[in-house]
Protein backbone atom coordinates (compact mmCIF):
# COMPACT_ATOMS: atom_id res chain seq x y z
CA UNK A 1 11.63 20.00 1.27
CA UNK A 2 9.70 16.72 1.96
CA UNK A 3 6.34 16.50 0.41
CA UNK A 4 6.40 18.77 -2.46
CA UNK A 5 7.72 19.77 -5.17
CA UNK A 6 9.03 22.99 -6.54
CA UNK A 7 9.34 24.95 -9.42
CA UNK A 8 10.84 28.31 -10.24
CA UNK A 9 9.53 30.68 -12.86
CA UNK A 10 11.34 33.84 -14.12
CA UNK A 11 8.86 36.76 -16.25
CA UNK A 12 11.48 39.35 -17.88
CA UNK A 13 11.77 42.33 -15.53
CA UNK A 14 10.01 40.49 -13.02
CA UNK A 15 11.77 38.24 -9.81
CA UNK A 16 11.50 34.62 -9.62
CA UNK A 17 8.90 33.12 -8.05
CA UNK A 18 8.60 30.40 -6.53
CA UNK A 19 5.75 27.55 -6.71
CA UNK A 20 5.02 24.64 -4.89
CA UNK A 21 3.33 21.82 -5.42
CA UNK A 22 2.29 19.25 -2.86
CA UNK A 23 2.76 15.34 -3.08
CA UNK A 24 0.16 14.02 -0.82
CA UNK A 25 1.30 10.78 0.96
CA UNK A 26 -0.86 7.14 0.31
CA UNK A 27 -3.70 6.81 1.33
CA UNK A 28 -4.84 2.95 2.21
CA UNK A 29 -8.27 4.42 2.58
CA UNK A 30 -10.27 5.84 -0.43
CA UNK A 31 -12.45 9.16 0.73
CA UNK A 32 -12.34 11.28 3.79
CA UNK A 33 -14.05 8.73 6.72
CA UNK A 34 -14.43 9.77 10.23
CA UNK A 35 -13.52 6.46 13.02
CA UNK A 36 -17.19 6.32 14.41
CA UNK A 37 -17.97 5.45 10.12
CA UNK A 38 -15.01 3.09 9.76
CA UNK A 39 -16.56 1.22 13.01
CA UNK A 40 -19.83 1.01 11.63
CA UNK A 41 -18.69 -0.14 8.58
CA UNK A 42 -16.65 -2.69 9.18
CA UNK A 43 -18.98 -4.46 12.03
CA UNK A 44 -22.25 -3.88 9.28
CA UNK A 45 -21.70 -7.54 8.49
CA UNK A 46 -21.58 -8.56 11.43
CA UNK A 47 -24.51 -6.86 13.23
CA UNK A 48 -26.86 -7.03 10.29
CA UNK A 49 -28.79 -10.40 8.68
CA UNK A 50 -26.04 -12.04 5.80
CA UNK A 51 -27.27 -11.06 1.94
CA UNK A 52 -28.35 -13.50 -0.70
CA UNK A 53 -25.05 -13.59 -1.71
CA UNK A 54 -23.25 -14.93 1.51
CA UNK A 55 -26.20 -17.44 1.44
CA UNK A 56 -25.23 -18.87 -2.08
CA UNK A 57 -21.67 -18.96 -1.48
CA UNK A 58 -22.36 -20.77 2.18
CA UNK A 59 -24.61 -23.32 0.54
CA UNK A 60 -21.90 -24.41 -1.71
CA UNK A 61 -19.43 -24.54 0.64
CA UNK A 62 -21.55 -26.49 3.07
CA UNK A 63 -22.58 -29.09 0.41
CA UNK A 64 -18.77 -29.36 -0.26
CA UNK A 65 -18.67 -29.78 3.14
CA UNK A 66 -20.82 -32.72 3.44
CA UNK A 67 -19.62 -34.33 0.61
CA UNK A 68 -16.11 -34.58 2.41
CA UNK A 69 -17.74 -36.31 5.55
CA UNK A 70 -19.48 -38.52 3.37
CA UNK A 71 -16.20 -39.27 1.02
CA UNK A 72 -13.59 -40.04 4.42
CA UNK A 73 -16.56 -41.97 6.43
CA UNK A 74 -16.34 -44.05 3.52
CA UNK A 75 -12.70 -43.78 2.88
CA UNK A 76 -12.41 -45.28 6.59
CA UNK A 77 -14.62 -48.11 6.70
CA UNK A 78 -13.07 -49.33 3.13
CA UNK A 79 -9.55 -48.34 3.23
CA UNK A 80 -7.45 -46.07 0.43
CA UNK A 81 -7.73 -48.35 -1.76
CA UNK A 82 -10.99 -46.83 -2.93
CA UNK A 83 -8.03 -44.10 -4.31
CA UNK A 84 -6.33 -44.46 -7.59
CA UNK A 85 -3.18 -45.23 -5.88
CA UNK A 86 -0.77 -48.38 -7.00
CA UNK A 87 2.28 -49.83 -6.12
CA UNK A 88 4.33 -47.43 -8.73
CA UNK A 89 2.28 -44.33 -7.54
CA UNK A 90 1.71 -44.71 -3.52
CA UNK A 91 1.23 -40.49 -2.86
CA UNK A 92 -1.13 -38.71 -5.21
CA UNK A 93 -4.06 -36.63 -4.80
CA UNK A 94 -3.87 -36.80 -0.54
CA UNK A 95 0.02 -35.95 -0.17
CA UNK A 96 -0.59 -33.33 -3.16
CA UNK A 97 -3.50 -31.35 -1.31
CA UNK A 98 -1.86 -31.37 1.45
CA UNK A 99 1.69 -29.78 0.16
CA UNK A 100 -0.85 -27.31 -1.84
CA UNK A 101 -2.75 -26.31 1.66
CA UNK A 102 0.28 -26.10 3.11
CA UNK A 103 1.34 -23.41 1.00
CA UNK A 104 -2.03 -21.21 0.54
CA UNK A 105 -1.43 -21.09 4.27
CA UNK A 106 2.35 -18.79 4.05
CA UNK A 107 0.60 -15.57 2.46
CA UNK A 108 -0.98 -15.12 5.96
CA UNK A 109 2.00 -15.06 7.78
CA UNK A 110 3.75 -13.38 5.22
CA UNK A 111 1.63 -10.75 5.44
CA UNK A 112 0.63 -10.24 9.47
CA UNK A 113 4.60 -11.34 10.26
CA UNK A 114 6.86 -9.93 8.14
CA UNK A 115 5.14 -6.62 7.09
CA UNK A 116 4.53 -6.03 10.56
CA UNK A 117 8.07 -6.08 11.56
CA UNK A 118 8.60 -3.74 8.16
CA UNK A 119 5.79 -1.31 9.20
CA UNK A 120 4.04 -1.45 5.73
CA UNK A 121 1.00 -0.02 6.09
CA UNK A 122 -0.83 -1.47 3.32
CA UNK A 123 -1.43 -4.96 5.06
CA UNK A 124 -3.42 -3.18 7.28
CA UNK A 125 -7.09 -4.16 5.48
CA UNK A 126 -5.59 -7.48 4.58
CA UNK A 127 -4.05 -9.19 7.16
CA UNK A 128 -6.56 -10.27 9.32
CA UNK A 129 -8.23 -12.15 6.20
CA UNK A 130 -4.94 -13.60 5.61
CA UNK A 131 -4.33 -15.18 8.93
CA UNK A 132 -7.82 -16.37 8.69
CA UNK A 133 -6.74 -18.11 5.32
CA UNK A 134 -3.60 -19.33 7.52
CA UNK A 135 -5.30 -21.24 10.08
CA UNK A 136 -8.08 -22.69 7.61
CA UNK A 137 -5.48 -24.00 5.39
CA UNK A 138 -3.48 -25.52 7.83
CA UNK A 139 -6.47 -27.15 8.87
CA UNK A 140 -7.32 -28.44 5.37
CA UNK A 141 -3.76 -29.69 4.93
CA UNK A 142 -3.49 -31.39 8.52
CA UNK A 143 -6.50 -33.51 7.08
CA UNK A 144 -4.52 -35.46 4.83
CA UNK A 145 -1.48 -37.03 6.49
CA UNK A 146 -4.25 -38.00 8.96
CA UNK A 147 -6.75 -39.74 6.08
CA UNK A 148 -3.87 -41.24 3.91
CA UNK A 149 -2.28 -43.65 7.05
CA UNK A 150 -5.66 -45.71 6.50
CA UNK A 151 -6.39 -45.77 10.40
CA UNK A 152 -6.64 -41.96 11.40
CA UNK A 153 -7.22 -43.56 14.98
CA UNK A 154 -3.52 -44.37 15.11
CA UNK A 155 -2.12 -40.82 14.42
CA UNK A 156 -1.32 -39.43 17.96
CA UNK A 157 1.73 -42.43 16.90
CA UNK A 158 3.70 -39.91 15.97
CA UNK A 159 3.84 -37.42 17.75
CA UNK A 160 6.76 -38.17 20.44
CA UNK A 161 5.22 -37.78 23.44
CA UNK A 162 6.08 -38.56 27.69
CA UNK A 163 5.42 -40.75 29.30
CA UNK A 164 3.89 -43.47 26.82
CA UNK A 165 2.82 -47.29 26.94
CA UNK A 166 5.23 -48.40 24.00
CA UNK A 167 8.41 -48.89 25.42
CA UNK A 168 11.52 -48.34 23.75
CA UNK A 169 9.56 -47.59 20.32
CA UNK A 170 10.09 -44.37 19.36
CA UNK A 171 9.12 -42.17 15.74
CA UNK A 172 12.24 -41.89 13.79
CA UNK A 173 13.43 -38.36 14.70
CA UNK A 174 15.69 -38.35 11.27
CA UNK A 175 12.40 -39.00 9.19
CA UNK A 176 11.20 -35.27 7.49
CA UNK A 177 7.33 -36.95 7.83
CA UNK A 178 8.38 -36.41 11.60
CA UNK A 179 9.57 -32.84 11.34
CA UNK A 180 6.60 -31.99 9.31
CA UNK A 181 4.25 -32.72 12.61
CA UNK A 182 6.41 -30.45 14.93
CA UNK A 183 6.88 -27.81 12.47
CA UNK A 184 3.04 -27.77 11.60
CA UNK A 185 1.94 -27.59 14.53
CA UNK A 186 3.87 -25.17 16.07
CA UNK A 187 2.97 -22.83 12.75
CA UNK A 188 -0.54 -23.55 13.40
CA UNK A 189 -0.37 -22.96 17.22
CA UNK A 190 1.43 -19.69 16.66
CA UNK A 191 -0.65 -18.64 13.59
CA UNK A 192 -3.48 -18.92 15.82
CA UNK A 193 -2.18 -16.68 18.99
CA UNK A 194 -1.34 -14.15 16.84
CA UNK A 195 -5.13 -14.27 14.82
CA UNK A 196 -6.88 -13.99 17.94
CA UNK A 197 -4.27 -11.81 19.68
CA UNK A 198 -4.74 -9.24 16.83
CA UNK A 199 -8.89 -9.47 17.09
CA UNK A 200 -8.73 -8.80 20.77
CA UNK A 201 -9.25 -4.76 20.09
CA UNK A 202 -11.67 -5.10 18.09
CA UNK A 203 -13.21 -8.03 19.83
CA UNK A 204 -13.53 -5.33 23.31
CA UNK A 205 -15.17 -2.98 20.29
CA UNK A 206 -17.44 -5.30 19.52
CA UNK A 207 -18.68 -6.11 22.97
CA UNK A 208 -19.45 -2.15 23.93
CA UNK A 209 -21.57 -2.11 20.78
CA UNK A 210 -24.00 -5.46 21.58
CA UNK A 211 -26.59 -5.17 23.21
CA UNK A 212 -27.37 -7.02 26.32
CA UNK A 213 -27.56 -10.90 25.85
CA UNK A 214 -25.55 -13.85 24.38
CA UNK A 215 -23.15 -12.03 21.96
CA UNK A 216 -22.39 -9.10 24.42
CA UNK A 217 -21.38 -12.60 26.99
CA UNK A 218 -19.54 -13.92 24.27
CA UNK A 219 -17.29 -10.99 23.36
CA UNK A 220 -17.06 -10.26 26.69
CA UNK A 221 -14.84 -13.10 27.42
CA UNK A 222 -13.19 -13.03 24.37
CA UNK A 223 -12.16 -9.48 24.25
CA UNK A 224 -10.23 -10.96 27.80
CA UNK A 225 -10.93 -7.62 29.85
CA UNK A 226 -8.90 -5.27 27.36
CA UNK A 227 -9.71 -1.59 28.65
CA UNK A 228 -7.83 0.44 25.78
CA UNK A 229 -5.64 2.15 28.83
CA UNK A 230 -2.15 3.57 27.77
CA UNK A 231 -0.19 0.27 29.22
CA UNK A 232 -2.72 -2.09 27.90
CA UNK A 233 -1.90 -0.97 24.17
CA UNK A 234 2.36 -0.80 25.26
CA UNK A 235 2.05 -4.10 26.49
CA UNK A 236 -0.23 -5.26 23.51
CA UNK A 237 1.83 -3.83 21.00
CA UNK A 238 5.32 -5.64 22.38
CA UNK A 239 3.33 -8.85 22.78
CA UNK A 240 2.79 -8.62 18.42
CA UNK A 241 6.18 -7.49 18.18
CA UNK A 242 7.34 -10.77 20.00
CA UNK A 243 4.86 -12.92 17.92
CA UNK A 244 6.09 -11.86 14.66
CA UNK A 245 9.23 -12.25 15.30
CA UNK A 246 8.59 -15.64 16.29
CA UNK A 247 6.26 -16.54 13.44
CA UNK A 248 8.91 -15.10 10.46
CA UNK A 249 11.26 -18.08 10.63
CA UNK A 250 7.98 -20.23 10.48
CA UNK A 251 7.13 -18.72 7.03
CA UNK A 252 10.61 -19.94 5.62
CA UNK A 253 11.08 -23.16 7.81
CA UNK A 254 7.98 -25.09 7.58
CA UNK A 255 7.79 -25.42 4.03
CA UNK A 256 11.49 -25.99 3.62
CA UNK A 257 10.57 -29.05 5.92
CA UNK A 258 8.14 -30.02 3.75
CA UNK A 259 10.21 -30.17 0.77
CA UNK A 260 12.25 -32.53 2.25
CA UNK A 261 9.74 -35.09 2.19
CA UNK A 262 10.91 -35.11 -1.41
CA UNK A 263 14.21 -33.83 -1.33
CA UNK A 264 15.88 -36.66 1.60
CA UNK A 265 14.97 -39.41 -1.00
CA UNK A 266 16.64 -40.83 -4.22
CA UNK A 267 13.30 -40.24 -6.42
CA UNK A 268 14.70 -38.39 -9.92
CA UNK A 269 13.38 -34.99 -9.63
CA UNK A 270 13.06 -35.04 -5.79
CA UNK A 271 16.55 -35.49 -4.89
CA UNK A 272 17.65 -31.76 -5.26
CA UNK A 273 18.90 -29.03 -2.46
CA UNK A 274 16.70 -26.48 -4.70
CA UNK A 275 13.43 -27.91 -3.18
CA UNK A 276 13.46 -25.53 0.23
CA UNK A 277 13.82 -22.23 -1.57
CA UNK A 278 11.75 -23.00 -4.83
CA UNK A 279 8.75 -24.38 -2.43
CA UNK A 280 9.05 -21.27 -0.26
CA UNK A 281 8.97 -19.16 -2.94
CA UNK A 282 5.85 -21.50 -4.84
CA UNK A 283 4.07 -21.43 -1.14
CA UNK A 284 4.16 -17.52 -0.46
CA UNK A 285 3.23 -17.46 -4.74
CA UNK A 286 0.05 -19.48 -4.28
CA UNK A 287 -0.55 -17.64 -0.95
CA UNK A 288 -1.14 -14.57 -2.43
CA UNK A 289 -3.15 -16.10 -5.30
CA UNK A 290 -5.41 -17.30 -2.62
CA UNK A 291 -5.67 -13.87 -0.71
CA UNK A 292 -6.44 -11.93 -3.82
CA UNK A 293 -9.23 -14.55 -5.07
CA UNK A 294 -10.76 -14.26 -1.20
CA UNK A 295 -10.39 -10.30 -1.22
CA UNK A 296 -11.92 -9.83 -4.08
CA UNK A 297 -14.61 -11.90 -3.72
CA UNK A 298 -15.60 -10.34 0.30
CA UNK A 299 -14.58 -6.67 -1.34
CA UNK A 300 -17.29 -7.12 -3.95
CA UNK A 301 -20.32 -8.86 -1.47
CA UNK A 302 -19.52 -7.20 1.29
CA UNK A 303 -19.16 -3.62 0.04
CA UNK A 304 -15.79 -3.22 1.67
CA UNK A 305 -14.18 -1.08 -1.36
CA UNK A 306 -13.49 2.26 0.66
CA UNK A 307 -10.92 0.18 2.76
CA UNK A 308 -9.91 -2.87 0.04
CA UNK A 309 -8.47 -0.44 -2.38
CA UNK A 310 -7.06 -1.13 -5.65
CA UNK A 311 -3.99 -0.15 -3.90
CA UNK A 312 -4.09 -2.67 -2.02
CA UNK A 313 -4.53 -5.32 -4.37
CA UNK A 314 -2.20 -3.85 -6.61
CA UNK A 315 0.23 -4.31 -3.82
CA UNK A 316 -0.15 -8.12 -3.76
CA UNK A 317 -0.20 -8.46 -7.55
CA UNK A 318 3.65 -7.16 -7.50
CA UNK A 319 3.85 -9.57 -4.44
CA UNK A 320 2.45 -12.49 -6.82
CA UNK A 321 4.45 -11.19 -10.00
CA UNK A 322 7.60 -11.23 -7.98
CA UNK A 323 7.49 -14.76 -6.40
CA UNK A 324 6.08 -16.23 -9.31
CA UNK A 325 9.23 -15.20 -11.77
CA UNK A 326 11.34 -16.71 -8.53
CA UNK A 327 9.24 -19.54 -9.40
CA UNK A 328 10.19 -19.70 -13.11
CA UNK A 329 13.71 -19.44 -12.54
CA UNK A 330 13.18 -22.56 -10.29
CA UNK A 331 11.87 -24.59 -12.90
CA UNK A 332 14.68 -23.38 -15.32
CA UNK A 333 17.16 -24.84 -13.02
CA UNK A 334 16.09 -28.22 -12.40
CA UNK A 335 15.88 -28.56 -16.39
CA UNK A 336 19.47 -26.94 -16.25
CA UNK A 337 20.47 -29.07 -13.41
CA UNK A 338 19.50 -32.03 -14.46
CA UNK A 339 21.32 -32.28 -18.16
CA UNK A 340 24.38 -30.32 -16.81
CA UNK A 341 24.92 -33.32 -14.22
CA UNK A 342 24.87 -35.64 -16.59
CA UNK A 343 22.81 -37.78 -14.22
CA UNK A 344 20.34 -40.77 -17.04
CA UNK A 345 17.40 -40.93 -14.65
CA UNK A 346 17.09 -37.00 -13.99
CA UNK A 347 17.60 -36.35 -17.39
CA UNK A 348 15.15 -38.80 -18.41
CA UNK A 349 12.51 -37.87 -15.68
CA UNK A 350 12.69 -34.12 -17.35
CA UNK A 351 12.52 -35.04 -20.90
CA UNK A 352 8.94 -37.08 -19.14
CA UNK A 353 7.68 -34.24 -17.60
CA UNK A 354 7.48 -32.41 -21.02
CA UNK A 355 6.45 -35.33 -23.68
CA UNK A 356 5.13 -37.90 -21.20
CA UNK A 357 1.65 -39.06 -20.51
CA UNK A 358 1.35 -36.18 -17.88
CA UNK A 359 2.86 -33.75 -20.21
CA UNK A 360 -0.41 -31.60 -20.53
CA UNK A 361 -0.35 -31.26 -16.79
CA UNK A 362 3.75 -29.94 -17.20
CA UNK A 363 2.30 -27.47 -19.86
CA UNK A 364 -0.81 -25.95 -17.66
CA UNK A 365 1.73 -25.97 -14.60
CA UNK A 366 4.14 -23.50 -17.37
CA UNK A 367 0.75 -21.59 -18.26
CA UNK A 368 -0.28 -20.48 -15.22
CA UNK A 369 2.85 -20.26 -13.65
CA UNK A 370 5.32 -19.03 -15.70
CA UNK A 371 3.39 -17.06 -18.52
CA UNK A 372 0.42 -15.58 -16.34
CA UNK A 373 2.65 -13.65 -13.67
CA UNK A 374 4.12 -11.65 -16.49
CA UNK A 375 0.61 -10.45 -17.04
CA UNK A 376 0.93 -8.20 -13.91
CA UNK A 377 3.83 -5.94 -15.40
CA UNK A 378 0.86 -4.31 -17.18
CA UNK A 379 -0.89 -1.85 -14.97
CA UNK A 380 -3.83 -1.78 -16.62
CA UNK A 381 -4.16 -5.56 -15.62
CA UNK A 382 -3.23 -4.78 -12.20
CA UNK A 383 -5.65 -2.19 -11.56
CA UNK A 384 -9.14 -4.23 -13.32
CA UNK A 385 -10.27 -6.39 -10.45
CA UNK A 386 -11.46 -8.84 -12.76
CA UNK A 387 -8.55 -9.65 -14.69
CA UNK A 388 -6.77 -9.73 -11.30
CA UNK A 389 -9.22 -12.44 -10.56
CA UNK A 390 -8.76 -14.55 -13.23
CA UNK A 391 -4.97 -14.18 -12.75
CA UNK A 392 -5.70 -15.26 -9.00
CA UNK A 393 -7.70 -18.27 -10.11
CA UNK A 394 -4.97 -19.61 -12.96
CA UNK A 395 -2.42 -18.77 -10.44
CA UNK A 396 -4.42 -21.70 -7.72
CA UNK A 397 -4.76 -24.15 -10.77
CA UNK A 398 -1.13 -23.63 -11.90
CA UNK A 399 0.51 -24.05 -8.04
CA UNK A 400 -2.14 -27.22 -7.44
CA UNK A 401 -0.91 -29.03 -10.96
CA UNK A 402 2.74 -27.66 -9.42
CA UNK A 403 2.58 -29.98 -6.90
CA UNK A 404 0.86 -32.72 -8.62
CA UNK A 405 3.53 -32.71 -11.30
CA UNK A 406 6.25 -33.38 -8.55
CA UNK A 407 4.54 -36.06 -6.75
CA UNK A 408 2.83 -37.93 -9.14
CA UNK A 409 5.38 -37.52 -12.55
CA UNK A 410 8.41 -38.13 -10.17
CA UNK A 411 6.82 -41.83 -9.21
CA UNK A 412 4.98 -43.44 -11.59
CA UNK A 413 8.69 -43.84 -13.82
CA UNK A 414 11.19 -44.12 -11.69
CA UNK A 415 14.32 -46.03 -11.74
CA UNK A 416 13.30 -49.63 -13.21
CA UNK A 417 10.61 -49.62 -16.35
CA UNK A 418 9.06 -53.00 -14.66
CA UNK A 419 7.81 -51.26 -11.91
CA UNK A 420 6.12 -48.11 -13.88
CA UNK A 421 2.61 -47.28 -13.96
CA UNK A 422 0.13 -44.84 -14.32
CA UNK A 423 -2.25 -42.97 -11.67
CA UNK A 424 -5.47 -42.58 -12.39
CA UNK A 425 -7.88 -40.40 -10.03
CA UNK A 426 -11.16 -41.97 -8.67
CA UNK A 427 -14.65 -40.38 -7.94
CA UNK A 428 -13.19 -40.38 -4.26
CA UNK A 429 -9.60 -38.47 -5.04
CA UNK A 430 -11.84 -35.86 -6.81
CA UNK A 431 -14.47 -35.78 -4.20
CA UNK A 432 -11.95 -35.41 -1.19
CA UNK A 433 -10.47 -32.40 -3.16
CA UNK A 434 -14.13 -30.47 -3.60
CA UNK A 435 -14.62 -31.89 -0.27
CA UNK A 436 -11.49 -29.47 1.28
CA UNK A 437 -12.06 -26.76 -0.41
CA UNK A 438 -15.62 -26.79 0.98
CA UNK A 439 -13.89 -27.14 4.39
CA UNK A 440 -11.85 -24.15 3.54
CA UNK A 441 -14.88 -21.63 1.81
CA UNK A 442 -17.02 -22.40 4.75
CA UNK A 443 -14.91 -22.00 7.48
CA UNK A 444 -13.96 -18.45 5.64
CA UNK A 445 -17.97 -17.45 4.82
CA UNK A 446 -18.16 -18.10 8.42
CA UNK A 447 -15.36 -15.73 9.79
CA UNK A 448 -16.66 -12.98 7.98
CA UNK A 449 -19.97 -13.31 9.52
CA UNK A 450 -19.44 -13.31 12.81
CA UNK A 451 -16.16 -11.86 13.49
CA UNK A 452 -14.31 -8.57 11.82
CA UNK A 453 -12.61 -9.65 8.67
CA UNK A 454 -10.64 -5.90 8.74
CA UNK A 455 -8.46 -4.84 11.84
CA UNK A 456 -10.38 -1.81 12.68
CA UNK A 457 -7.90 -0.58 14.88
CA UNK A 458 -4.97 -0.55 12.52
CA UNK A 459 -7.31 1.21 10.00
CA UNK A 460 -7.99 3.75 12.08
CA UNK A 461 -4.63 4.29 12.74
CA UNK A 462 -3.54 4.46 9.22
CA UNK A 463 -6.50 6.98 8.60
CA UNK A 464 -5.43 9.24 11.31
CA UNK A 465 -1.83 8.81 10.25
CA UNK A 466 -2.48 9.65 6.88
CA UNK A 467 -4.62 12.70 7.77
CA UNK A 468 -2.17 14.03 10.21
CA UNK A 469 0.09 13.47 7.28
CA UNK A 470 -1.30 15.53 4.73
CA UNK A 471 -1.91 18.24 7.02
CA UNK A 472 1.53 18.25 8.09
CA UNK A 473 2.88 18.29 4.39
CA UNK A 474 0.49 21.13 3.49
CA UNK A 475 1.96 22.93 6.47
CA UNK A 476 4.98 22.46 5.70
CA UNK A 477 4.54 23.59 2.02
CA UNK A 478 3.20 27.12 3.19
CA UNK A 479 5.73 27.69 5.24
CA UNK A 480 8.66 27.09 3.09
CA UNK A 481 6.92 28.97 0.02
CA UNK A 482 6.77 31.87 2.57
CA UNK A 483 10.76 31.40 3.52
CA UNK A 484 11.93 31.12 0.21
CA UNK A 485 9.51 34.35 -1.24
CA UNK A 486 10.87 36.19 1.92
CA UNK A 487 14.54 35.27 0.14
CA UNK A 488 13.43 35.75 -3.60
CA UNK A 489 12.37 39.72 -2.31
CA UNK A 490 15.87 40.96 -0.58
């Protein structure tokens, strides 16, 4: 019998009988809500005047903000070498934040992509904040390469395109810095179809609420004519079958390309055919870091518990625990790999990593990464949604010094001890990092004011489902209790 449970109990002198009980299915909503309430609730936000709250968090963002204009105006007119960079250590802070973006960014697709085409229901209040996170990130990370050539004016060089005014000069199509560019931007141009395809619903929504005026004009052309008919929501539906299936290679492909940046050179610790799984599985760890630190945040300030469950975010705490043991076992294998080869300079670039100058970075990079995760087999952490946020803030420190340990510990002793050095960061490498994340928190504050940060279609389609659900089950229940008493009596 799906749905329930049952029990038999025998009295002396008395027939069995029978008792049910009924396992109600999940619910990815918390209380009984009807759609008309899950419509006003989700486009409050947006209709009403932002709180104090949203005001404090913009203003720090924005400041960030400015303090990145001001930081690459002046990174421009002087050059990089206003960065701590050297001849030993040439990529540092810039290449570093941009591996790091590049990876907050796979959690989005992850979620709207893959769990689509596994119809789990629970990314249903997430994903639309995730492939928010997707597209800001990506835009975050794209501003690095751009910044670190010294003469951002000069970057449409590489990207191979026809006809051109250069001749027989071409990019180097076996360079990885040139797969990086196509594979980037195609995630970002596909990342940002399927964001806006997925808003178009409630965009349409949107529009029959406003009032005559500028934002009724606005959604109006954004919500691209849908009418909600039968064939509309066919056709719509196919179309986001068709886009996840194109953007699930993306979330395993584009940060495999990015390791091998690293992994196509002779650099001790780079030059390893573990980099494309351990970064995927880093990138989709920090990704979910990032989405629970965001969630929990707008769940809080925004009063969005009833559909941001603890369900929910205990969901993507098992997603973080997961990757970030995947993670672990990474790092035990290039220690493994590297004295089991045999191979001086990996050996000795190891033994650096943990009793070097940068060793206190190795041993936050182990704290956060390796030792936090294994928080989350304890429910009682998974279920307090401030310990979760802690974990989701050590869990952004730990990937960040991830990534900092590769780049910067793998260069500055490399193969000859005359040409080693040390990086140290400048005003300027600290500055442009504040200065992105700024980028990133107000581009976010400003998606959840003045578009739908939930998918209120989907939820209203898991609420229905999961009503329909329970009454089904509790049908069910009655009428095999009255089958099997029927049996029990002849």
């Amino acid at each position: 019998m799906s749905g329930s449970a049952v029990t038999a109990k025998v009295a002396p002198g008395h027939s069995p009988k029978v008792e049910t009980q009924v396992l109600p299915p999940p619910q990815w909503v918390d209380d009984d809500v009807t759609l008309s309430q899950i419509t006003d609730d989700i486009a409050r936000p947006l209709e009403g005047r932002p709180g104090k709250g949203w005001w404090i968090c913009f203003a720090f963002a924005f400041a960030a903000l400015l303090n990145l204009g001001g930081m690459v105006t002046w990174l421009i007119a002087k050059g990089i070498g206003i960065w701590g960079l050297n001849n030993s250590v040439g990529w540092a802070f810039d290449i570093t934040n941009f591996v790091f973006w590049i990876g907050i960014g796979h959690a989005g697709t992850l979620i709207s992509a893959i769990l689509l085409l596994f119809r789990q229901q629970w990314r249903t209040s997430i994903n639309r904040s995730a492939e928010a996170m997707t597209i800001f990130a990506v835009m975050c990370a794209g501003l690095f390469p751009a910044i670190h050539m010294g003469r951002p004016w000069d970057a449409f060089f590489i990207f191979p395109y026809v006809p051109n005014q250069r001749g027989p000069l071409w990019v180097n199509f076996r360079s990885p810095l040139v797969w990086d560019v196509v594979a980037i931007s195609t995630y970002f141009t596909i990342s940002l179809v399927f964001w806006f395809l997925g808003m178009v619903p409630d965009l349409a929504t949107l529009r029959d609420r406003a009032n005559a005026g500028l934002k009724k004009t606005i959604f109006r052309i954004l919500s691209l004519g849908w009418n909600g008919s039968f064939r509309t929501w066919a056709r719509y539906e196919m179309v986001s079958l068709i886009l996840a299936g194109l953007a699930t290679p993306l979330v395993l492909s584009v940060h495999s390309i990015v390791s091998m940046d690293f992994a196509t050179s002779l650099v001790p610790g780079w030059h390893t055919t573990i980099f494309p799984p351990y970064f995927v599985a880093g990138a989709i760890y920090s990704g979910f870091g990032m989405v629970l630190t965001l969630l929990i945040i707008t769940r809080q300030t925004m009063h969005l518990e009833r559909y941001i469950t603890m369900r929910h975010l205990d969901k993507m705490a098992k997603v973080t625990m997961l990757t970030g043991m995947i993670v672990s076992y990474a790092y035990a294998t290039e220690f493994f790999s590297a004295w089991y080869t045999g191979n001086l300079y990996e050996r000795y670039h190891f033994i650096n990593r943990a009793t070097g100058p940068y060793a206190w970075c190795f041993y936050l990079m182990v704290l956060c990464n390796v030792i936090t995760p294994q928080l989350l087999w304890l429910k009682k952490i998974r279920t307090s949604v401030a310990l979760l946020f802690v974990v989701s803030i050590l869990v952004n420190i730990g990937m960040w010094f991830e990534r900092f340990v590769i780049i910067v510990v793998g260069l500055h002793r490399a193969f000859l001890p005359s040409g080693w050095g040390m990086f140290y960061p400048t005003v300027f490498d600290v500055g442009i990092l504040i200065g992105s994340f700024g980028l990133f928190f107000t581009c976010f504050l400003l998606f959840i004011r003045f578009l739908p940060m939930i998918a209120m279609w989907e939820i209203k389609g898991v609420s229905e489902q999961s009503a329909h659900q329970a009454k089904t089950a509790k049908t069910d229940d009655r009428e095999d209790f009255r089958d099997r008493e029927v049996a029990v009596n002849v």
